[in-house]
Each structure stands twice: as structure tokens, then as C-alpha cells.
Protein backbone atom coordinates (compact mmCIF):
# COMPACT_ATOMS: atom_id res chain seq x y z
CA UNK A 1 -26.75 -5.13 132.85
CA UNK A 2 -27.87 -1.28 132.48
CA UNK A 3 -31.58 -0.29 131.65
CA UNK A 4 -29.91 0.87 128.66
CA UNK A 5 -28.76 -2.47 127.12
CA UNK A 6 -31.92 -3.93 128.01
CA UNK A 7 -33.92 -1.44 126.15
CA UNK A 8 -31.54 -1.62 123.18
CA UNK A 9 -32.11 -5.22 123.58
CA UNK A 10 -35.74 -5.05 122.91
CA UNK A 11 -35.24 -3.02 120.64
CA UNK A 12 -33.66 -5.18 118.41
CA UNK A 13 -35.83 -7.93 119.43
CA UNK A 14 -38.56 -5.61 117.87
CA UNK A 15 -37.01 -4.91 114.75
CA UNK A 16 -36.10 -9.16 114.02
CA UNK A 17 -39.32 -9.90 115.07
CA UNK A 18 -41.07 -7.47 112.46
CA UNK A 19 -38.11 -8.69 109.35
CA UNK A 20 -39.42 -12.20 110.39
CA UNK A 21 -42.84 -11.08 110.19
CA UNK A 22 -42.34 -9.81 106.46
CA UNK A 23 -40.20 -12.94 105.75
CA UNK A 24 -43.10 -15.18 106.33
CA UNK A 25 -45.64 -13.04 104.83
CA UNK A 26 -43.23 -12.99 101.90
CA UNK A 27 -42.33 -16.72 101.51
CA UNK A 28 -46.41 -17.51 102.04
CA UNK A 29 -47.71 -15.34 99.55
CA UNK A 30 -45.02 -16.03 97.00
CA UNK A 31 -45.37 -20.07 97.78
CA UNK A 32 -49.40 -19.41 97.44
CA UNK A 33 -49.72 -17.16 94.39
CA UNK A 34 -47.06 -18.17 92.21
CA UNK A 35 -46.26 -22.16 93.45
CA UNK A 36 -49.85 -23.02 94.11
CA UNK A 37 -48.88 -24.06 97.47
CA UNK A 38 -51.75 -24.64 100.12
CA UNK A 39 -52.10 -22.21 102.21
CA UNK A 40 -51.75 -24.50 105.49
CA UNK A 41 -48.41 -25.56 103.66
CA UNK A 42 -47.01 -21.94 102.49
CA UNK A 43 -47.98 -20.78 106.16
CA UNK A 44 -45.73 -24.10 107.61
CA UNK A 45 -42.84 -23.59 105.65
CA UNK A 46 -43.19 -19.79 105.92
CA UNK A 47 -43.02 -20.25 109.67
CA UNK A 48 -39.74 -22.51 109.38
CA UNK A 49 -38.22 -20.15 107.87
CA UNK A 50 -39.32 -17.09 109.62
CA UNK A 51 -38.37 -18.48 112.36
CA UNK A 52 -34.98 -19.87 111.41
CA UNK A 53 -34.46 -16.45 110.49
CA UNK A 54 -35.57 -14.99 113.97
CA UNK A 55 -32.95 -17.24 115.52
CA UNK A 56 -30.06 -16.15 113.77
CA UNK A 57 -30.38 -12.58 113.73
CA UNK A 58 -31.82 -12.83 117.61
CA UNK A 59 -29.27 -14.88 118.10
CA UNK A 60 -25.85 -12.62 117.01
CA UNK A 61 -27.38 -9.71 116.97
CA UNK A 62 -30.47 -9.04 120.22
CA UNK A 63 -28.48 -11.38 122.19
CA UNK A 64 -25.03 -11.19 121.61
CA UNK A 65 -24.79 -15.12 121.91
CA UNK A 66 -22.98 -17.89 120.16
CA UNK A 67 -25.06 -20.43 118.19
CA UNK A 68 -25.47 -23.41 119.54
CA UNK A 69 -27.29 -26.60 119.76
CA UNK A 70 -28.53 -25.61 122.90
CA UNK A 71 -29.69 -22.61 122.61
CA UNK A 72 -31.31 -23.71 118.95
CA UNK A 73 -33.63 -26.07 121.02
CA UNK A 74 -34.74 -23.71 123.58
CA UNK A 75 -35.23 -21.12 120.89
CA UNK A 76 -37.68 -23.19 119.21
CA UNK A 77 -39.53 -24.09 121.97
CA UNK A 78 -40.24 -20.53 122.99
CA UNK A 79 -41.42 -20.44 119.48
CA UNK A 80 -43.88 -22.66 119.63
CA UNK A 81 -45.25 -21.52 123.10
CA UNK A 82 -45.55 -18.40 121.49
CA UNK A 83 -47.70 -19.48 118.65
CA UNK A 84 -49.59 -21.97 121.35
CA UNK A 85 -49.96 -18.66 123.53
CA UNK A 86 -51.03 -17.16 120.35
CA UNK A 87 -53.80 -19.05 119.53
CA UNK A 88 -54.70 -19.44 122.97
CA UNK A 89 -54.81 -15.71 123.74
CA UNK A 90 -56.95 -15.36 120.13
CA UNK A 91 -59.16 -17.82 120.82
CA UNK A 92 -60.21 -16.57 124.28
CA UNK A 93 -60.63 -12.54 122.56
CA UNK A 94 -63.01 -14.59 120.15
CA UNK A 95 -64.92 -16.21 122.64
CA UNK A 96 -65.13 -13.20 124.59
CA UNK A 97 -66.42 -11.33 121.72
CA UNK A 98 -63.99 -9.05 120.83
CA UNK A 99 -62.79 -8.09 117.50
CA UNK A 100 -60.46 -9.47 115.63
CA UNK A 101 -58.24 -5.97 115.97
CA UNK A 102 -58.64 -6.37 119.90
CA UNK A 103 -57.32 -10.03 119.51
CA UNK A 104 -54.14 -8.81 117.64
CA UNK A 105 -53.25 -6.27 120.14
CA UNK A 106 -53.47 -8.62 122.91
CA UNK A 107 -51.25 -11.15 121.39
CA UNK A 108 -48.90 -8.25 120.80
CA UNK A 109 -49.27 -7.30 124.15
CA UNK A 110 -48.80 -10.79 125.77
CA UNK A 111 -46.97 -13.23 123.58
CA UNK A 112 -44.10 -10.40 122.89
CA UNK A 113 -43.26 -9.51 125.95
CA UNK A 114 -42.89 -13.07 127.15
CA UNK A 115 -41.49 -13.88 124.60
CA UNK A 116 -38.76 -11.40 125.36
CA UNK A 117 -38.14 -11.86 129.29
CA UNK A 118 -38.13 -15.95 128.08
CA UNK A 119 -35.60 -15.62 125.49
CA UNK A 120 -33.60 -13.43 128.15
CA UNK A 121 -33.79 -15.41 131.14
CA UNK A 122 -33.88 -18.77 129.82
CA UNK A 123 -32.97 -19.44 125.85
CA UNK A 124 -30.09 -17.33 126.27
CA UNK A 125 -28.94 -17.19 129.75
């Protein structure tokens, strides 16, 4: 695989993971302000979906790859390592004393990129 593909395959993985990003925010603020949804439950559901969402279009279009049971599994469990990594990595920047800014941009940092190189090597290999 060229450097090339690769970076076109990151890419991509950029550009679903930022739709998925507004598809949660979306489906939570619309569940909160106009179903009176908790916000613990609007976030939930807004997360299955998201994610759901994240799987298909990483799926067909990052990835290249068939759906499939298998990789459907594996793709949510990289999911939920992520948000575990997530709230790992923003609960050690709190501790730490940083602010909440610095916290984002290390899960950015972190949880993407792993993210990535997991998806690539083992969800999808």
C-alpha cells in the first residue's frame, strides 16, 4: 500500500469522524431540546447512532471493506476503547491541571490516531 492511499485513507477517516461528530451533536441536542430527553440518554442514543454511522461510511468508504459481522464487532470495540481512552486521557489532563482546551487536544491527539492504525491493522485487516 503507497503513502498515498494511506494518507487518503486518513483522510477520509477525518472527514467520517467529524460527520459523526455533527450527527451526535445533532441527534443530542434535538432529543434534549425538543423531546425532553435526559441528557445522559440523548448523549447514549446519540452515540449509537454516531457511531453506527461511523461504521458504515468507514466501512465502504475509508476502508474499502465489505460489511460484516466481523468486522461490526471489532468496530465497536475500538469504539468503546476510544471513548474509555477518552475519558481516561481527560481525566488524567484534569488531574494534572490542565485546561479543559489542553484535554481536548490531547484526546485528539491520542485517541485518533489509534484509533486509525487500530481500525487499519486490526478491525479491517
Amino acid at each position: 500500500m503507497t503513502k498515498r492511499t494511506e494518507l487518503i485513507r486518513l483522510m477520509r477517516f477525518g472527514v467520517c469522524g467529524l460527520s459523526a461528530t455533527g450527527l451526535h451533536i445533532a441527534i443530542a441536542v434535538v432529543l434534549i431540546s425538543r423531546a425532553g430527553v435526559s441528557p445522559t440518554l440523548a448523549n447514549t442514543v446519540a452515540f449509537a447512532c454516531a457511531t453506527c454511522w461511523s461504521y458504515l461510511v468507514n466501512t465502504l468508504w475509508s476502508f474499502s471493506s465489505s460489511l460484516r459481522v466481523r468486522n461490526v464487532w471489532r468496530f465497536i470495540a475500538v469504539s468503546l476503547g476510544g471513548a474509555a481512552l477518552t475519558g481516561l486521557v481527560s481525566t488524567l489532563a484534569q488531574v494534572a491541571g490542565a485546561g479543559p482546551w489542553i484535554g481536548i487536544a490531547l484526546v485528539v491527539c491520542a485517541v485518533t490516531p489509534l484509533s486509525f492504525l487500530t481500525h487499519r491493522r486490526w478491525t479491517y485487516r
